[in-house]
Protein backbone atom coordinates (compact mmCIF):
# COMPACT_ATOMS: atom_id res chain seq x y z
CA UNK A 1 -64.91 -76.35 45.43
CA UNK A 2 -64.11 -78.42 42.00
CA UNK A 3 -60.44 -78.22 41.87
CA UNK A 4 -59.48 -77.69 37.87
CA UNK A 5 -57.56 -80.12 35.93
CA UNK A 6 -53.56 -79.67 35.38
CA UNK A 7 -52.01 -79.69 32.35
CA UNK A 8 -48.48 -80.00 31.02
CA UNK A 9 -47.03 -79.24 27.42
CA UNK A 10 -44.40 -81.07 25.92
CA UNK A 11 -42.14 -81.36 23.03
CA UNK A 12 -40.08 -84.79 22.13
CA UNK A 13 -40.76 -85.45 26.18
CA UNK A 14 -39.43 -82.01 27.57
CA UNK A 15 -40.37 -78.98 28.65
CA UNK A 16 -40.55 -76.55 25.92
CA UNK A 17 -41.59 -73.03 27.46
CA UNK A 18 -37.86 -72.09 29.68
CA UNK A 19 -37.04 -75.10 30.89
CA UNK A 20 -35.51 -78.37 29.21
CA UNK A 21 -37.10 -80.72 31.85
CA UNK A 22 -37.02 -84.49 30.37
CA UNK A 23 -39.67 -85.74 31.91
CA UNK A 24 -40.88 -89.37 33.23
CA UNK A 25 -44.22 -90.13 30.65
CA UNK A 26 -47.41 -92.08 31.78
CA UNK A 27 -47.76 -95.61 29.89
CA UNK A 28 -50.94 -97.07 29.84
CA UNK A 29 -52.88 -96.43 33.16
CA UNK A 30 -49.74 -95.99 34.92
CA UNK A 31 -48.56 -92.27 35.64
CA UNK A 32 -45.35 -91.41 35.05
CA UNK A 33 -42.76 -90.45 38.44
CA UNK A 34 -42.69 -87.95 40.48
CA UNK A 35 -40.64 -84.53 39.70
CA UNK A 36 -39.75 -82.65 42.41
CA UNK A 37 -37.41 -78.67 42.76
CA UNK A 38 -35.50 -78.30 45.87
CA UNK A 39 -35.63 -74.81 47.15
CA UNK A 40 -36.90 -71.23 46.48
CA UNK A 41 -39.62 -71.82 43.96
CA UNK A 42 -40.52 -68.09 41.77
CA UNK A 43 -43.53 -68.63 38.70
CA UNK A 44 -41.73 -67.90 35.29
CA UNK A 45 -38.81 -68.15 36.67
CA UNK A 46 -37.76 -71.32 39.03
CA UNK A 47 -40.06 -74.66 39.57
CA UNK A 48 -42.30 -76.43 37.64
CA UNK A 49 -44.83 -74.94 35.65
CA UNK A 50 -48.44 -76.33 35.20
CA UNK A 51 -51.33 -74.67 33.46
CA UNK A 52 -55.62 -74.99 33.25
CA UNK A 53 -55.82 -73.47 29.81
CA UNK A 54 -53.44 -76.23 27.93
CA UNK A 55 -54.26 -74.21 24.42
CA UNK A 56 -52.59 -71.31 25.62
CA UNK A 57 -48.66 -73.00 25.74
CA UNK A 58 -49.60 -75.39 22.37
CA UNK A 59 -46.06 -75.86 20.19
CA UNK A 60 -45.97 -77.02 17.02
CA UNK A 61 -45.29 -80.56 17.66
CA UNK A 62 -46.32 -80.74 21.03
CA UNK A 63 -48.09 -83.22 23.16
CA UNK A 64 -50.35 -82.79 26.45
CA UNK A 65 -50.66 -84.59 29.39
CA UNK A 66 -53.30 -84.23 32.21
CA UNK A 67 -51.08 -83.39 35.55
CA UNK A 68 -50.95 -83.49 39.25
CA UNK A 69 -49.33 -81.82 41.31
CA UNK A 70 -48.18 -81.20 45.04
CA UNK A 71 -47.79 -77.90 46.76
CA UNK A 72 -48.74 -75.24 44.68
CA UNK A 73 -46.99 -72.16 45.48
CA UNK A 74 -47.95 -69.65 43.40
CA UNK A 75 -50.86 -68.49 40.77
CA UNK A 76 -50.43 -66.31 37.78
CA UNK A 77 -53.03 -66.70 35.12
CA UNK A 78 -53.95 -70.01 33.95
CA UNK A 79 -50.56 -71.11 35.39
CA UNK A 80 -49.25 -71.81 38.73
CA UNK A 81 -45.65 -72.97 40.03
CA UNK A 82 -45.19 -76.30 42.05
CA UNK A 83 -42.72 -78.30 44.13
CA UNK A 84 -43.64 -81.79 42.82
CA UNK A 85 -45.42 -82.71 39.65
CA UNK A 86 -46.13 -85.90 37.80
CA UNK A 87 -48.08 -86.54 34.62
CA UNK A 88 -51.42 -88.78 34.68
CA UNK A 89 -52.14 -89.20 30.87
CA UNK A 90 -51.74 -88.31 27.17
CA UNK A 91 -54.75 -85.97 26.49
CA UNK A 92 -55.73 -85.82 23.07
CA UNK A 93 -55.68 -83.04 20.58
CA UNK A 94 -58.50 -81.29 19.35
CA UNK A 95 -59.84 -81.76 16.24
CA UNK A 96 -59.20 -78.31 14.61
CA UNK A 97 -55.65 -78.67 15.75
CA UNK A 98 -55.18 -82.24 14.07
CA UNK A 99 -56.64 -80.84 11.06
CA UNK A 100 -54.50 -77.92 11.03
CA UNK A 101 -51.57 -80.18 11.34
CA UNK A 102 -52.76 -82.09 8.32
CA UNK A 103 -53.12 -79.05 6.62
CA UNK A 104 -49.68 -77.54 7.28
CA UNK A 105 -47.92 -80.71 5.98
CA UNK A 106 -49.56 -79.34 2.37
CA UNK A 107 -47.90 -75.82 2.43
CA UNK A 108 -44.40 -77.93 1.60
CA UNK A 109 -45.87 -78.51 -1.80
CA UNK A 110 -46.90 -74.99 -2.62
CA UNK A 111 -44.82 -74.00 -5.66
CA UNK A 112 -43.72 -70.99 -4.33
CA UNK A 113 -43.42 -68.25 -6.58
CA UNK A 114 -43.82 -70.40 -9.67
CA UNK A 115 -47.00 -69.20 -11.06
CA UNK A 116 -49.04 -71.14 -13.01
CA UNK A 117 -50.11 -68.47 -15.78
CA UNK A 118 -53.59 -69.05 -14.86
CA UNK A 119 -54.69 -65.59 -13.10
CA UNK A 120 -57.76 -64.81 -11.69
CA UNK A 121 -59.45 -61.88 -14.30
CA UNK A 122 -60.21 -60.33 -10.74
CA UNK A 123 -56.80 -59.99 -9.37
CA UNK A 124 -54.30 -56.99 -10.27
CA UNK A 125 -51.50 -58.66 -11.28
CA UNK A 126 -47.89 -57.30 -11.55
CA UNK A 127 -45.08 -58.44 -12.53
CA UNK A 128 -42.96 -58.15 -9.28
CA UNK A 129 -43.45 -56.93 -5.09
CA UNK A 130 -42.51 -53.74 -5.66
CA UNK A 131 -44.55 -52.72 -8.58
CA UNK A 132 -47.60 -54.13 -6.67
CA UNK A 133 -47.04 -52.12 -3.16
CA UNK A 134 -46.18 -48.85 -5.24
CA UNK A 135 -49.52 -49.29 -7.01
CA UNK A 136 -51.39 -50.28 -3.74
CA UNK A 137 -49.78 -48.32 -1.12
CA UNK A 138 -48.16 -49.23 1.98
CA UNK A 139 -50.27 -52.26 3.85
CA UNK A 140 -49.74 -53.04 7.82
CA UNK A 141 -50.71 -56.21 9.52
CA UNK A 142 -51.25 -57.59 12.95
CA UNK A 143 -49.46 -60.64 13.26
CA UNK A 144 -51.94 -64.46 14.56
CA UNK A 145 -51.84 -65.03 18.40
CA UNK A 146 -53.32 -68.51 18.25
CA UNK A 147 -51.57 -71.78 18.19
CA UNK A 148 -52.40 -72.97 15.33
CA UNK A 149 -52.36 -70.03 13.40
CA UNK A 150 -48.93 -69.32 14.77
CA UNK A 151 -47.68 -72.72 13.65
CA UNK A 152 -49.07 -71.84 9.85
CA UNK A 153 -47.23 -68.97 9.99
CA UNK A 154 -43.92 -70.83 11.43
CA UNK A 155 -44.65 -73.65 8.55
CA UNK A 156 -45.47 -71.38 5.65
CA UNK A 157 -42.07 -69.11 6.88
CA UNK A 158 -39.93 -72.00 6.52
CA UNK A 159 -41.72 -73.44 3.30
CA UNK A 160 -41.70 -70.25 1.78
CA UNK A 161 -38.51 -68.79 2.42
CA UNK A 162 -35.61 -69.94 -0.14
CA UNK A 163 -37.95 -69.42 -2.87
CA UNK A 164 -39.58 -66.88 -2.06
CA UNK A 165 -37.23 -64.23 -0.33
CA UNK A 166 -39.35 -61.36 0.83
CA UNK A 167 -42.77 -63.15 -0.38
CA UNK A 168 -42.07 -66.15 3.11
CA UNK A 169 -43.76 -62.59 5.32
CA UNK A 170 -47.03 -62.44 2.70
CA UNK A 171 -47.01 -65.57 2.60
CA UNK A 172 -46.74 -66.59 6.86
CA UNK A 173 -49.44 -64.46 7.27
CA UNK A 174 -51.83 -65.64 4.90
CA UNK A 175 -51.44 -69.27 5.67
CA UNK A 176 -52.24 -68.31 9.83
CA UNK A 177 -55.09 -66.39 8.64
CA UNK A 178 -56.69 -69.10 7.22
CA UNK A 179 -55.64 -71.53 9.77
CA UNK A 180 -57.57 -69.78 12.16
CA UNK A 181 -60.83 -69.26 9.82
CA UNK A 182 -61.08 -72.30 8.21
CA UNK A 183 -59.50 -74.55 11.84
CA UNK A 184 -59.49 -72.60 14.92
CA UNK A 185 -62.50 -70.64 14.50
CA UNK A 186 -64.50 -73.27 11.98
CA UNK A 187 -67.31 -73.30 14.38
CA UNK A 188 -67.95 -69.51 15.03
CA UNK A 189 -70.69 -67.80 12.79
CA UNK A 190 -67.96 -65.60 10.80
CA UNK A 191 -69.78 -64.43 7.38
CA UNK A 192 -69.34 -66.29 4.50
CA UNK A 193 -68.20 -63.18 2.46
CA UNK A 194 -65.08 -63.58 5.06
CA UNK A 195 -64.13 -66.77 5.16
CA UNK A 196 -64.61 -66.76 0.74
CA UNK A 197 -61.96 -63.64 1.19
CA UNK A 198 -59.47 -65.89 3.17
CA UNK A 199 -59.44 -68.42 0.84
CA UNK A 200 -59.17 -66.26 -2.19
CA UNK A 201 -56.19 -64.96 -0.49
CA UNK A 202 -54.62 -68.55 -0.16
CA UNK A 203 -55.76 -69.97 -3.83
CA UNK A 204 -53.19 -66.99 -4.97
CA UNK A 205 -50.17 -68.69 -3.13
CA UNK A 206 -51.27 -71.86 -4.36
CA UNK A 207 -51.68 -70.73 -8.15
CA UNK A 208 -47.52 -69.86 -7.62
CA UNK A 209 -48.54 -65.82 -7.40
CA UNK A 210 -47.20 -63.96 -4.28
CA UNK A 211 -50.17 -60.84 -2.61
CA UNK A 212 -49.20 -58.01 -1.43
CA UNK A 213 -52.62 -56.82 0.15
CA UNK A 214 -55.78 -56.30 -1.29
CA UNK A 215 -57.17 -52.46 -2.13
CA UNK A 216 -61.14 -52.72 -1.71
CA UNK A 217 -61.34 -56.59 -1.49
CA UNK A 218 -58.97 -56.34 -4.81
CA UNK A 219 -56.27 -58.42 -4.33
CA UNK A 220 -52.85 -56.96 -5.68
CA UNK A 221 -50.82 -60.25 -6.89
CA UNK A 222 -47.41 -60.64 -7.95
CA UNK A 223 -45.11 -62.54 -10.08
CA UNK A 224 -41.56 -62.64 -8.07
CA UNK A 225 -40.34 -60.39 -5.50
């Protein structure tokens, strides 16, 4: 039986899921030392933590290295708990990942809320938030599980916040929903009358406008919250 490849996510050189392990990084062909946890060893909870699905655990920021491991204790998921670990080498990021990370570094420039008095003649524009939920009703969203939509979200929050007060929640989710159309799921046969919504939806943030929602593929835009 093919044993699976071990992974291990890491920000700055630590563990970033629980644990603040600093740990000893490969250079070149050489793999880095050996960790090792005396004692009672619980998943989640006490050990070290090593995973098969590295995609699942990305951070914003992270980096992965291919793992091994010794005496493997426990399984839950694509993760399993282990006395001694070491990492083997740097693995590198997927494309749609890199590109979303290019892409994120853009939403700083947005001029949030600062509309450039160039509407489109098919949005509904109002003048503030408030006057553009009360005309469209109350809208609920489900917010993005994926890494990299999860890290548009985190970036356009941040970005968007000062200026924009309420807008940074509009705004988050916008910018993970098209990280995941136009990065994460680039490849899968989504309808082009889709993907053309998603971007519509952006191109308003980036005019300066804030959305609310959209009523019938109608996109309700305001000027300021």
């Amino acid at each position: 039986m093919k044993t699976k490849k071990l992974y291990k996510i890491l920000v700055d050189g630590k563990s970033c899921h629980g644990g603040d392990l600093v740990w000893s990084l490969p250079k070149g062909k050489k793999p880095g030392a050996w960790h090792t946890i005396e004692g009672d060893l619980k998943i989640c909870s006490r050990g070290i933590h090593l995973t098969t699905e590295p995609f699942n655990w990305y951070k914003w920021g992270c980096t992965a290295y291919e793992a091994e491991a010794k005496d493997i204790t426990s399984w839950e998921d694509d993760k399993c708990v282990v006395r001694s670990a070491r990492l083997l080498k740097k693995v590198t990021h997927p494309k749609w990942w890199t590109d979303c990370e290019g892409w994120v570094a853009t939403l700083k420039n947005i001029a949030w809320l600062k509309p450039d008095g160039k509407p489109k003649k098919e949005w509904k524009v109002f003048e503030t938030r408030d006057a553009a939920r009360a005309a469209a009703g109350a809208a609920a969203w489900d917010a993005a599980g994926d890494a990299a939509g999860a890290a548009a979200w985190d970036a356009a929050w941040d970005a968007a916040r000062a200026a924009a007060g309420a807008a940074a929640w509009d705004a988050a989710w916008d910018a993970a929903l098209y990280a995941r159309s136009e990065f994460v799921c680039k490849d899968l046969k989504i309808e082009a009358r889709h993907r053309t919504h998603i971007r519509a939806r952006m191109e308003v943030w980036q005019k300066g406008y804030g959305l609310y929602c959209d009523v019938n593929g109608v996109l309700y835009v305001y000027e300021k919250v």
